[in-house]
PDB file of N, CA and C in Angstrom:
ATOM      1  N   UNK A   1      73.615 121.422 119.409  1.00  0.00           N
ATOM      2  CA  UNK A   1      73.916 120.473 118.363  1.00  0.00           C
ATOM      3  C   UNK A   1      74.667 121.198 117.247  1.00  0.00           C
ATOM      4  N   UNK A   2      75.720 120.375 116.707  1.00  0.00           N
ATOM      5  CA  UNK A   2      76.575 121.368 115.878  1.00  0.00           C
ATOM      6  C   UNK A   2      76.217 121.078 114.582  1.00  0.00           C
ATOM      7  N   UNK A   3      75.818 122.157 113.714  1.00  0.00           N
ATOM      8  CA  UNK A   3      75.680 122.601 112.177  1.00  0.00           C
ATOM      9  C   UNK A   3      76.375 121.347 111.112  1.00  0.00           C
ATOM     10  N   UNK A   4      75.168 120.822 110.213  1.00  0.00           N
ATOM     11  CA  UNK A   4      75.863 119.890 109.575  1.00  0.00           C
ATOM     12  C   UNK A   4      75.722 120.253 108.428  1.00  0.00           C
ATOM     13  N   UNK A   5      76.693 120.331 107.678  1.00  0.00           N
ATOM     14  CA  UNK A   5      76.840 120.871 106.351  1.00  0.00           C
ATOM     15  C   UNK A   5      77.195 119.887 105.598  1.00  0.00           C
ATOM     16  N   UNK A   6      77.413 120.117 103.927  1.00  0.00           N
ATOM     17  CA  UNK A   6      77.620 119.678 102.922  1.00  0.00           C
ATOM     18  C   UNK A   6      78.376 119.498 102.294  1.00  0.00           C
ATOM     19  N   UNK A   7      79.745 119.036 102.135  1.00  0.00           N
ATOM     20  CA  UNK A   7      81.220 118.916 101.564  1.00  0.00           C
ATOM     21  C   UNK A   7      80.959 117.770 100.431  1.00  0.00           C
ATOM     22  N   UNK A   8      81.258 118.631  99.298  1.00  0.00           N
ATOM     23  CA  UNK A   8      81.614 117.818  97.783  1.00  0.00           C
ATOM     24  C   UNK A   8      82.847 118.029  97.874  1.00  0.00           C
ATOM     25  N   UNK A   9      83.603 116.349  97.386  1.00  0.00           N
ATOM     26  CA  UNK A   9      84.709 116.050  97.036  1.00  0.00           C
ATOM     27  C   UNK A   9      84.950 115.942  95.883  1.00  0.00           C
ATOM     28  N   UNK A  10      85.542 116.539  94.713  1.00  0.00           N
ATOM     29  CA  UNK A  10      85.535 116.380  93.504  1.00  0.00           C
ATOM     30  C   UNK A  10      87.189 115.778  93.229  1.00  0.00           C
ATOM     31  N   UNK A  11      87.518 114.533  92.759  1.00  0.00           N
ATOM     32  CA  UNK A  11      89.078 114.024  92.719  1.00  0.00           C
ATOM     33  C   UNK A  11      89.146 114.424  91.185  1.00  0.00           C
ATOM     34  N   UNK A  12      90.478 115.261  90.438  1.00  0.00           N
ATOM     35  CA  UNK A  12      90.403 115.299  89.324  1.00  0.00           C
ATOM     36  C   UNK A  12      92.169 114.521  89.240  1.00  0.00           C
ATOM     37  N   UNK A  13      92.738 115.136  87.700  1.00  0.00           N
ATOM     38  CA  UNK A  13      93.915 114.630  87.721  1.00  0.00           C
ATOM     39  C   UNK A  13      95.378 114.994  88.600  1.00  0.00           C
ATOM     40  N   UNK A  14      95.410 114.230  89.410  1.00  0.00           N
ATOM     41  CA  UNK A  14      96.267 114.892  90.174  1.00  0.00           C
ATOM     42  C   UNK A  14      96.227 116.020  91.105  1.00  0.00           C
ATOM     43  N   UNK A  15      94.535 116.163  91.315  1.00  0.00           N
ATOM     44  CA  UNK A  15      94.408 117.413  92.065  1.00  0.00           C
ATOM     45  C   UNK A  15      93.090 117.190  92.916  1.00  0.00           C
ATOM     46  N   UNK A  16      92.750 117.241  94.002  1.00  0.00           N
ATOM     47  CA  UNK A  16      91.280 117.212  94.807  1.00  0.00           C
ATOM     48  C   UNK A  16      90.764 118.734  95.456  1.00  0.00           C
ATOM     49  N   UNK A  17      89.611 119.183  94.701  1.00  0.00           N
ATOM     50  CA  UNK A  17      88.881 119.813  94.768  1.00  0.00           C
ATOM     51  C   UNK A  17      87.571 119.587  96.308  1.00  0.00           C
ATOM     52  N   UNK A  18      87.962 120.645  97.145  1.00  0.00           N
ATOM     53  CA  UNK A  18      87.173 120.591  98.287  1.00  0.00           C
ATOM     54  C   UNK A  18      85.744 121.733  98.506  1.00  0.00           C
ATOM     55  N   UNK A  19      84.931 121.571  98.450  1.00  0.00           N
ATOM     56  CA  UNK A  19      83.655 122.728  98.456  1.00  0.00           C
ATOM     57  C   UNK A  19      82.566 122.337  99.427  1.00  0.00           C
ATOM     58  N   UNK A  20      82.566 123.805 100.444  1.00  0.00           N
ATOM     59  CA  UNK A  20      81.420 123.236 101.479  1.00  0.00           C
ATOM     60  C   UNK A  20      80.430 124.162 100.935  1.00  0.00           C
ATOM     61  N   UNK A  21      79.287 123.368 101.299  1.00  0.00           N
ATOM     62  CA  UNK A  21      77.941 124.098 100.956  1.00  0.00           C
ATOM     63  C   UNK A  21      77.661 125.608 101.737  1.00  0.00           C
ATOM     64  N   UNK A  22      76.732 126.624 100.821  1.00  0.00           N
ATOM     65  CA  UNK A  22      77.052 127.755 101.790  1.00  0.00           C
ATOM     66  C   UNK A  22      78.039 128.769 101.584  1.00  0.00           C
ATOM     67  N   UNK A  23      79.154 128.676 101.156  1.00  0.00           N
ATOM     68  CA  UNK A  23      80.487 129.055 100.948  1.00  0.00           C
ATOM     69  C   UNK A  23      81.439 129.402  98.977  1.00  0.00           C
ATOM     70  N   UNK A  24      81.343 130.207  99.153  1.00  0.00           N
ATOM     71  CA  UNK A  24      82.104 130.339  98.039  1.00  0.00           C
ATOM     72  C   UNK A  24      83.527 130.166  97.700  1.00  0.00           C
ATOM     73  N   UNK A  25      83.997 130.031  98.056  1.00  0.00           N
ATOM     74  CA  UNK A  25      85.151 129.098  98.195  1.00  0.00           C
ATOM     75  C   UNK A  25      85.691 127.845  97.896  1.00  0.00           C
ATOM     76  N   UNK A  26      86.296 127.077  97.326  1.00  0.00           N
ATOM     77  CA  UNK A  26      86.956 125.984  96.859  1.00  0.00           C
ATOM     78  C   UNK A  26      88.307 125.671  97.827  1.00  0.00           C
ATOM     79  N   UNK A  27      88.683 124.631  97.747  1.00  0.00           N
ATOM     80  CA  UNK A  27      90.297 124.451  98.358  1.00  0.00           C
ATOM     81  C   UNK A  27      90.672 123.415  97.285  1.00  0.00           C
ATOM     82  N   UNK A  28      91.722 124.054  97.204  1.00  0.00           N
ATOM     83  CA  UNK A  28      92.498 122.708  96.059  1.00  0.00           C
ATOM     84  C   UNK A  28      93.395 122.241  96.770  1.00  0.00           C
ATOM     85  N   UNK A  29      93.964 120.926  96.542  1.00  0.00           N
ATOM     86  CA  UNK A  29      94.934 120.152  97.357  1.00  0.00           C
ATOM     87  C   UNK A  29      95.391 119.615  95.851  1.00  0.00           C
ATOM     88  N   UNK A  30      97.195 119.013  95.862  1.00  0.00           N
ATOM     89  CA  UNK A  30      97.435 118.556  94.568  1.00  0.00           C
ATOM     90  C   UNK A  30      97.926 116.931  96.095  1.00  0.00           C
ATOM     91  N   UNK A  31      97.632 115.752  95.112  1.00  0.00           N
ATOM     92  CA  UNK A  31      97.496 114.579  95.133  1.00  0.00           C
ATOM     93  C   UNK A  31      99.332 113.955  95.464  1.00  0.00           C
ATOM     94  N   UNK A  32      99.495 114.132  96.184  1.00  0.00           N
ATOM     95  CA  UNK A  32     101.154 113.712  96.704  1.00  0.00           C
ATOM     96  C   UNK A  32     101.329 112.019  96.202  1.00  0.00           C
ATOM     97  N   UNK A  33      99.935 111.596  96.595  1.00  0.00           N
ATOM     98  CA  UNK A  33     100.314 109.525  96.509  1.00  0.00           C
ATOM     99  C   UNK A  33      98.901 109.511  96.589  1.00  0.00           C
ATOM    100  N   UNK A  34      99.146 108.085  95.531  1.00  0.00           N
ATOM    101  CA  UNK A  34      97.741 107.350  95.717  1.00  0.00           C
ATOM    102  C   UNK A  34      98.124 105.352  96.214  1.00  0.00           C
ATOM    103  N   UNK A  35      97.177 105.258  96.766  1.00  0.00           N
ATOM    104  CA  UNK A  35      97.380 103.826  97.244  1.00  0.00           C
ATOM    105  C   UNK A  35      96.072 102.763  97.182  1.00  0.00           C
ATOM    106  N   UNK A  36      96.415 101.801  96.578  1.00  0.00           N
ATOM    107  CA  UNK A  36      94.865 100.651  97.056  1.00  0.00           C
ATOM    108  C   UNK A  36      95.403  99.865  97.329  1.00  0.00           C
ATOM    109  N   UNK A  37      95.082  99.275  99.069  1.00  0.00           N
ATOM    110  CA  UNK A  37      95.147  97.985  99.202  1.00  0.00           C
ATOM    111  C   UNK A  37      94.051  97.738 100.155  1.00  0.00           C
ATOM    112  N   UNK A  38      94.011  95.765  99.951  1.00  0.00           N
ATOM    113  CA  UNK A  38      92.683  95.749 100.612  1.00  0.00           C
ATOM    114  C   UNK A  38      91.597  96.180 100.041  1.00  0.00           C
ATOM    115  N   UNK A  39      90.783  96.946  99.036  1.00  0.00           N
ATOM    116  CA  UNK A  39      89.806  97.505  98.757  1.00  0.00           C
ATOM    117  C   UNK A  39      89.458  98.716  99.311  1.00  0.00           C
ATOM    118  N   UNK A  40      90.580  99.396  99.961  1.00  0.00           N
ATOM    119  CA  UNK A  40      90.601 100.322 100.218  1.00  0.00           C
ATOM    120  C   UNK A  40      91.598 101.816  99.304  1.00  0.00           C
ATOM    121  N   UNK A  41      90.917 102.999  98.815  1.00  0.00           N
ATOM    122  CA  UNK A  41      91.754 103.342  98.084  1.00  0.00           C
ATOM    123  C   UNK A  41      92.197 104.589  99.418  1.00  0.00           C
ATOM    124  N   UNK A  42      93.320 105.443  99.396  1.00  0.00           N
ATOM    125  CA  UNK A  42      94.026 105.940 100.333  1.00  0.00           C
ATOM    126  C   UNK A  42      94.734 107.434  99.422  1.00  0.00           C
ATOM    127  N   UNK A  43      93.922 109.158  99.702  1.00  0.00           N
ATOM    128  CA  UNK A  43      94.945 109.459  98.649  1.00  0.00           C
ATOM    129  C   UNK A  43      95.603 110.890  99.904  1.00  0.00           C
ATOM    130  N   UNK A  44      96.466 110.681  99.311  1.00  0.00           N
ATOM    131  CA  UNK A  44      97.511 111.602 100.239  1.00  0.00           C
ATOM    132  C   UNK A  44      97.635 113.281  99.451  1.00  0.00           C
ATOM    133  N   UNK A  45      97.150 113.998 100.320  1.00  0.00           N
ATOM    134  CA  UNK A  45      97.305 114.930  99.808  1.00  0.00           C
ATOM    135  C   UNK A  45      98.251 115.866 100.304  1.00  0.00           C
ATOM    136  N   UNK A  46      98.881 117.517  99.259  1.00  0.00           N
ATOM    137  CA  UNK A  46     100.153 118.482 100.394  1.00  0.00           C
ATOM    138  C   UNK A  46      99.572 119.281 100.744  1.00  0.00           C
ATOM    139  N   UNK A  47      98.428 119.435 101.684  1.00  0.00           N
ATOM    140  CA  UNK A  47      97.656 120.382 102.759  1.00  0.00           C
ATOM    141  C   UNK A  47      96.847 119.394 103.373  1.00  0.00           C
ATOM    142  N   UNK A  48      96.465 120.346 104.423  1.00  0.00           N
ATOM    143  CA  UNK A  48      94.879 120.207 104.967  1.00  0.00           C
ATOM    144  C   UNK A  48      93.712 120.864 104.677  1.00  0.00           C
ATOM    145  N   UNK A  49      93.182 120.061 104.800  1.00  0.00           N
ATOM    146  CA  UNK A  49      91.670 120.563 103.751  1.00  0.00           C
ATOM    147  C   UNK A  49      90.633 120.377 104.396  1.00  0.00           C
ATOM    148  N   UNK A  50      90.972 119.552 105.758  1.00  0.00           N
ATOM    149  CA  UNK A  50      89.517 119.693 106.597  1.00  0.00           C
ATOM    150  C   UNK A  50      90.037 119.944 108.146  1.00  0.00           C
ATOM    151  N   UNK A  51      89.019 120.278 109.241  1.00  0.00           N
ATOM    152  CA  UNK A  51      89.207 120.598 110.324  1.00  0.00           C
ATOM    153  C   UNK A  51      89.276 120.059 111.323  1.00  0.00           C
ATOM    154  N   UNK A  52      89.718 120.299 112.522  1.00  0.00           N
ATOM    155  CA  UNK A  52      90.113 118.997 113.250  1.00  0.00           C
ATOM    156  C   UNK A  52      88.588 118.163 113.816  1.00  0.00           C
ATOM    157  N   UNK A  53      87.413 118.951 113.576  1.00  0.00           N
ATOM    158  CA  UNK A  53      86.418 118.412 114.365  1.00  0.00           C
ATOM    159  C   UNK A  53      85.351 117.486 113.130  1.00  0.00           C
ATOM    160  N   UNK A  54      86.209 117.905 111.728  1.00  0.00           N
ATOM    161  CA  UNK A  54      85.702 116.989 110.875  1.00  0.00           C
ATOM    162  C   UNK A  54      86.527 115.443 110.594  1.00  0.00           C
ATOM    163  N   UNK A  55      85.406 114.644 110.502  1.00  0.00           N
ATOM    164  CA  UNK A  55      86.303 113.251 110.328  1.00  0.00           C
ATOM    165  C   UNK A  55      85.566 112.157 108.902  1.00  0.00           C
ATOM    166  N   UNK A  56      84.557 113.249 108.147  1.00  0.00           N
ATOM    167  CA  UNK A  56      83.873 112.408 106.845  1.00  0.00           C
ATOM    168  C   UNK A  56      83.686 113.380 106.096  1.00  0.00           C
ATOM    169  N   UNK A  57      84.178 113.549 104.643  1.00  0.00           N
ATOM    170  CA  UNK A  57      82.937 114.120 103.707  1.00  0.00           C
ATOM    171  C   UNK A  57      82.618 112.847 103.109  1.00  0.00           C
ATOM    172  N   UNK A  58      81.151 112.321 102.984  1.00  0.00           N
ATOM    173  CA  UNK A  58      80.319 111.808 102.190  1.00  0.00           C
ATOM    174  C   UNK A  58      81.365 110.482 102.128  1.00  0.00           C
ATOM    175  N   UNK A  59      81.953 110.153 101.314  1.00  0.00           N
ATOM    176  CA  UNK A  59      82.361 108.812 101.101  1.00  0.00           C
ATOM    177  C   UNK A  59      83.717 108.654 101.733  1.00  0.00           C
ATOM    178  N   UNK A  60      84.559 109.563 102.008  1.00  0.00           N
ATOM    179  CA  UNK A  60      85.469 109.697 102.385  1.00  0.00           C
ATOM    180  C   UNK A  60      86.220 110.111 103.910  1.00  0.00           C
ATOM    181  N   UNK A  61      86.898 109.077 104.349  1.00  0.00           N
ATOM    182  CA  UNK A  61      87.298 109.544 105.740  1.00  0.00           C
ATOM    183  C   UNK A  61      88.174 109.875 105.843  1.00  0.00           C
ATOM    184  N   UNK A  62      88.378 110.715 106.396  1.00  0.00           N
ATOM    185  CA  UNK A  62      89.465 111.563 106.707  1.00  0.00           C
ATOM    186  C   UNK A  62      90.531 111.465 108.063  1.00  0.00           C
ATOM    187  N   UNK A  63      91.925 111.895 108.077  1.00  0.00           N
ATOM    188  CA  UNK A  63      92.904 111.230 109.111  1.00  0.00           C
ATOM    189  C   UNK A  63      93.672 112.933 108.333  1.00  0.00           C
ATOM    190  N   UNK A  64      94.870 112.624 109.446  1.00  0.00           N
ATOM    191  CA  UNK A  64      96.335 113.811 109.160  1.00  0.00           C
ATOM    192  C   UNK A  64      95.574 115.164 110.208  1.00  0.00           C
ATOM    193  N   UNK A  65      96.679 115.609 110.750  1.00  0.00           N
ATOM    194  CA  UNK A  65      96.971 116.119 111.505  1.00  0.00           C
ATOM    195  C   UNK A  65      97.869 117.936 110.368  1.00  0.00           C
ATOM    196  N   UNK A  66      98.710 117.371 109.437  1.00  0.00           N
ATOM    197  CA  UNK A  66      99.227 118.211 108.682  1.00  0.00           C
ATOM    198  C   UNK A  66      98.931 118.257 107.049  1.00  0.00           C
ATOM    199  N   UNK A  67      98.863 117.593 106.807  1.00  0.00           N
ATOM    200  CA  UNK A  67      97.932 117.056 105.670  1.00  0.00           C
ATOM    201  C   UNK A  67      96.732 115.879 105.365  1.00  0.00           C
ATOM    202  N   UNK A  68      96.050 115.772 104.653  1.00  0.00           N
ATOM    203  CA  UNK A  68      94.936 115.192 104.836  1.00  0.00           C
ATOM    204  C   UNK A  68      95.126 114.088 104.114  1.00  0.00           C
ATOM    205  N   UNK A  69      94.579 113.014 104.524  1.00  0.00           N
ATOM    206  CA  UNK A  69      94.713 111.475 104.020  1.00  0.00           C
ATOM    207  C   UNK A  69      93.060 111.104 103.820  1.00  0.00           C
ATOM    208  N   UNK A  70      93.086 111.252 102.423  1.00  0.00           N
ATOM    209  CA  UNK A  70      91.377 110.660 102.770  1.00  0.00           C
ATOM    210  C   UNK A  70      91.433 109.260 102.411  1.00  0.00           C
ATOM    211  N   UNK A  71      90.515 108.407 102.674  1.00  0.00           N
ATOM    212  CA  UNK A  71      90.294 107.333 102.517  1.00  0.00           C
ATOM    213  C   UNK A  71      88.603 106.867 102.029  1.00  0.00           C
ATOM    214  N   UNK A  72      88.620 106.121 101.252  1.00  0.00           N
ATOM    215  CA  UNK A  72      86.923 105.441 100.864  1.00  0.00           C
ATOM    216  C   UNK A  72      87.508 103.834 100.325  1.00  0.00           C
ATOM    217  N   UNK A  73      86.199 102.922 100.988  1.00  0.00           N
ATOM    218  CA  UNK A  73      86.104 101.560 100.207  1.00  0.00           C
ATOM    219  C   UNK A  73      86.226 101.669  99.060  1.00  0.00           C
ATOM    220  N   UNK A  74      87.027 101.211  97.860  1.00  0.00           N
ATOM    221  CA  UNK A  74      86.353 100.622  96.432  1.00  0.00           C
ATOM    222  C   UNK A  74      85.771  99.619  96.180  1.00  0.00           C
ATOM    223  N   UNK A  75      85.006  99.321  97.099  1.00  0.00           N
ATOM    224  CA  UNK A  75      83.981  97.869  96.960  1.00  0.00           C
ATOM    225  C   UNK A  75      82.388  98.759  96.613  1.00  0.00           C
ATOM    226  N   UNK A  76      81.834  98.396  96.096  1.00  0.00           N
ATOM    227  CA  UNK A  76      80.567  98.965  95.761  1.00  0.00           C
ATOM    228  C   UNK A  76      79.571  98.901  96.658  1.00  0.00           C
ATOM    229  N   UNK A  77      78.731  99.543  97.513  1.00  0.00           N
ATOM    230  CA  UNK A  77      77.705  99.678  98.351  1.00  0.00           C
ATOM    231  C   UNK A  77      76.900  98.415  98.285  1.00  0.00           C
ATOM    232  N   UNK A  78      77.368  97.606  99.466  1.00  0.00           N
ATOM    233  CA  UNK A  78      76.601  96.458  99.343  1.00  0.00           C
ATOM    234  C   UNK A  78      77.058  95.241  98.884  1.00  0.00           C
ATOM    235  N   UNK A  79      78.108  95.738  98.350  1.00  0.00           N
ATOM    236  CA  UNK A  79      78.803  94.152  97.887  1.00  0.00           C
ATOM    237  C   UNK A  79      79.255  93.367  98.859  1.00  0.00           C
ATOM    238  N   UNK A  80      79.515  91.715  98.500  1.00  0.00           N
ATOM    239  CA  UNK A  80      79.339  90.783  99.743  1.00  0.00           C
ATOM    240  C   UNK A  80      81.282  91.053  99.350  1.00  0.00           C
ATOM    241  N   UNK A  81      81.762  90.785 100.282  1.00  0.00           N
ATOM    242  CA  UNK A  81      83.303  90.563 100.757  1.00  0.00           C
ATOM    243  C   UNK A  81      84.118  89.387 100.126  1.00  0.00           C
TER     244      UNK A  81
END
């Protein structure tokens, strides 16, 4: 069974802050585009910041192959549609 760890996403201005638990280390990514549609917000970042066998930190899903596209609902936990 493979090791499940802890990834804080911290979004600041124009810049997303990546930190896995365990690790001293940070990754910064600077914020290329941001997008909401649908209730979905979408932010494009110029790296990769996660690995190919990861596909979530915490609220955020993750896509890109060369850079990382995260994605999270902006609907609030539980809200009706």
């Amino acid at each position: 069974m493979p090791k499940v760890s802890n990834v804080y996403v911290v979004v600041g201005e124009g810049v997303v802050t990546v930190k896995r638990e365990g690790s001293n280390r940070a990754v910064l990514a600077n914020v290329l585009g941001k997008v909401q549609v649908d209730g979905v917000e979408v932010l494009c970042l110029d790296r990769l910041v996660h690995e190919s066998h990861e596909q979530q930190f915490g609220e955020w899903t993750l896509a890109g192959a060369v850079t990382t596209l995260l994605s999270r609902s902006m609907l609030p936990t539980g809200a009706a549609a």
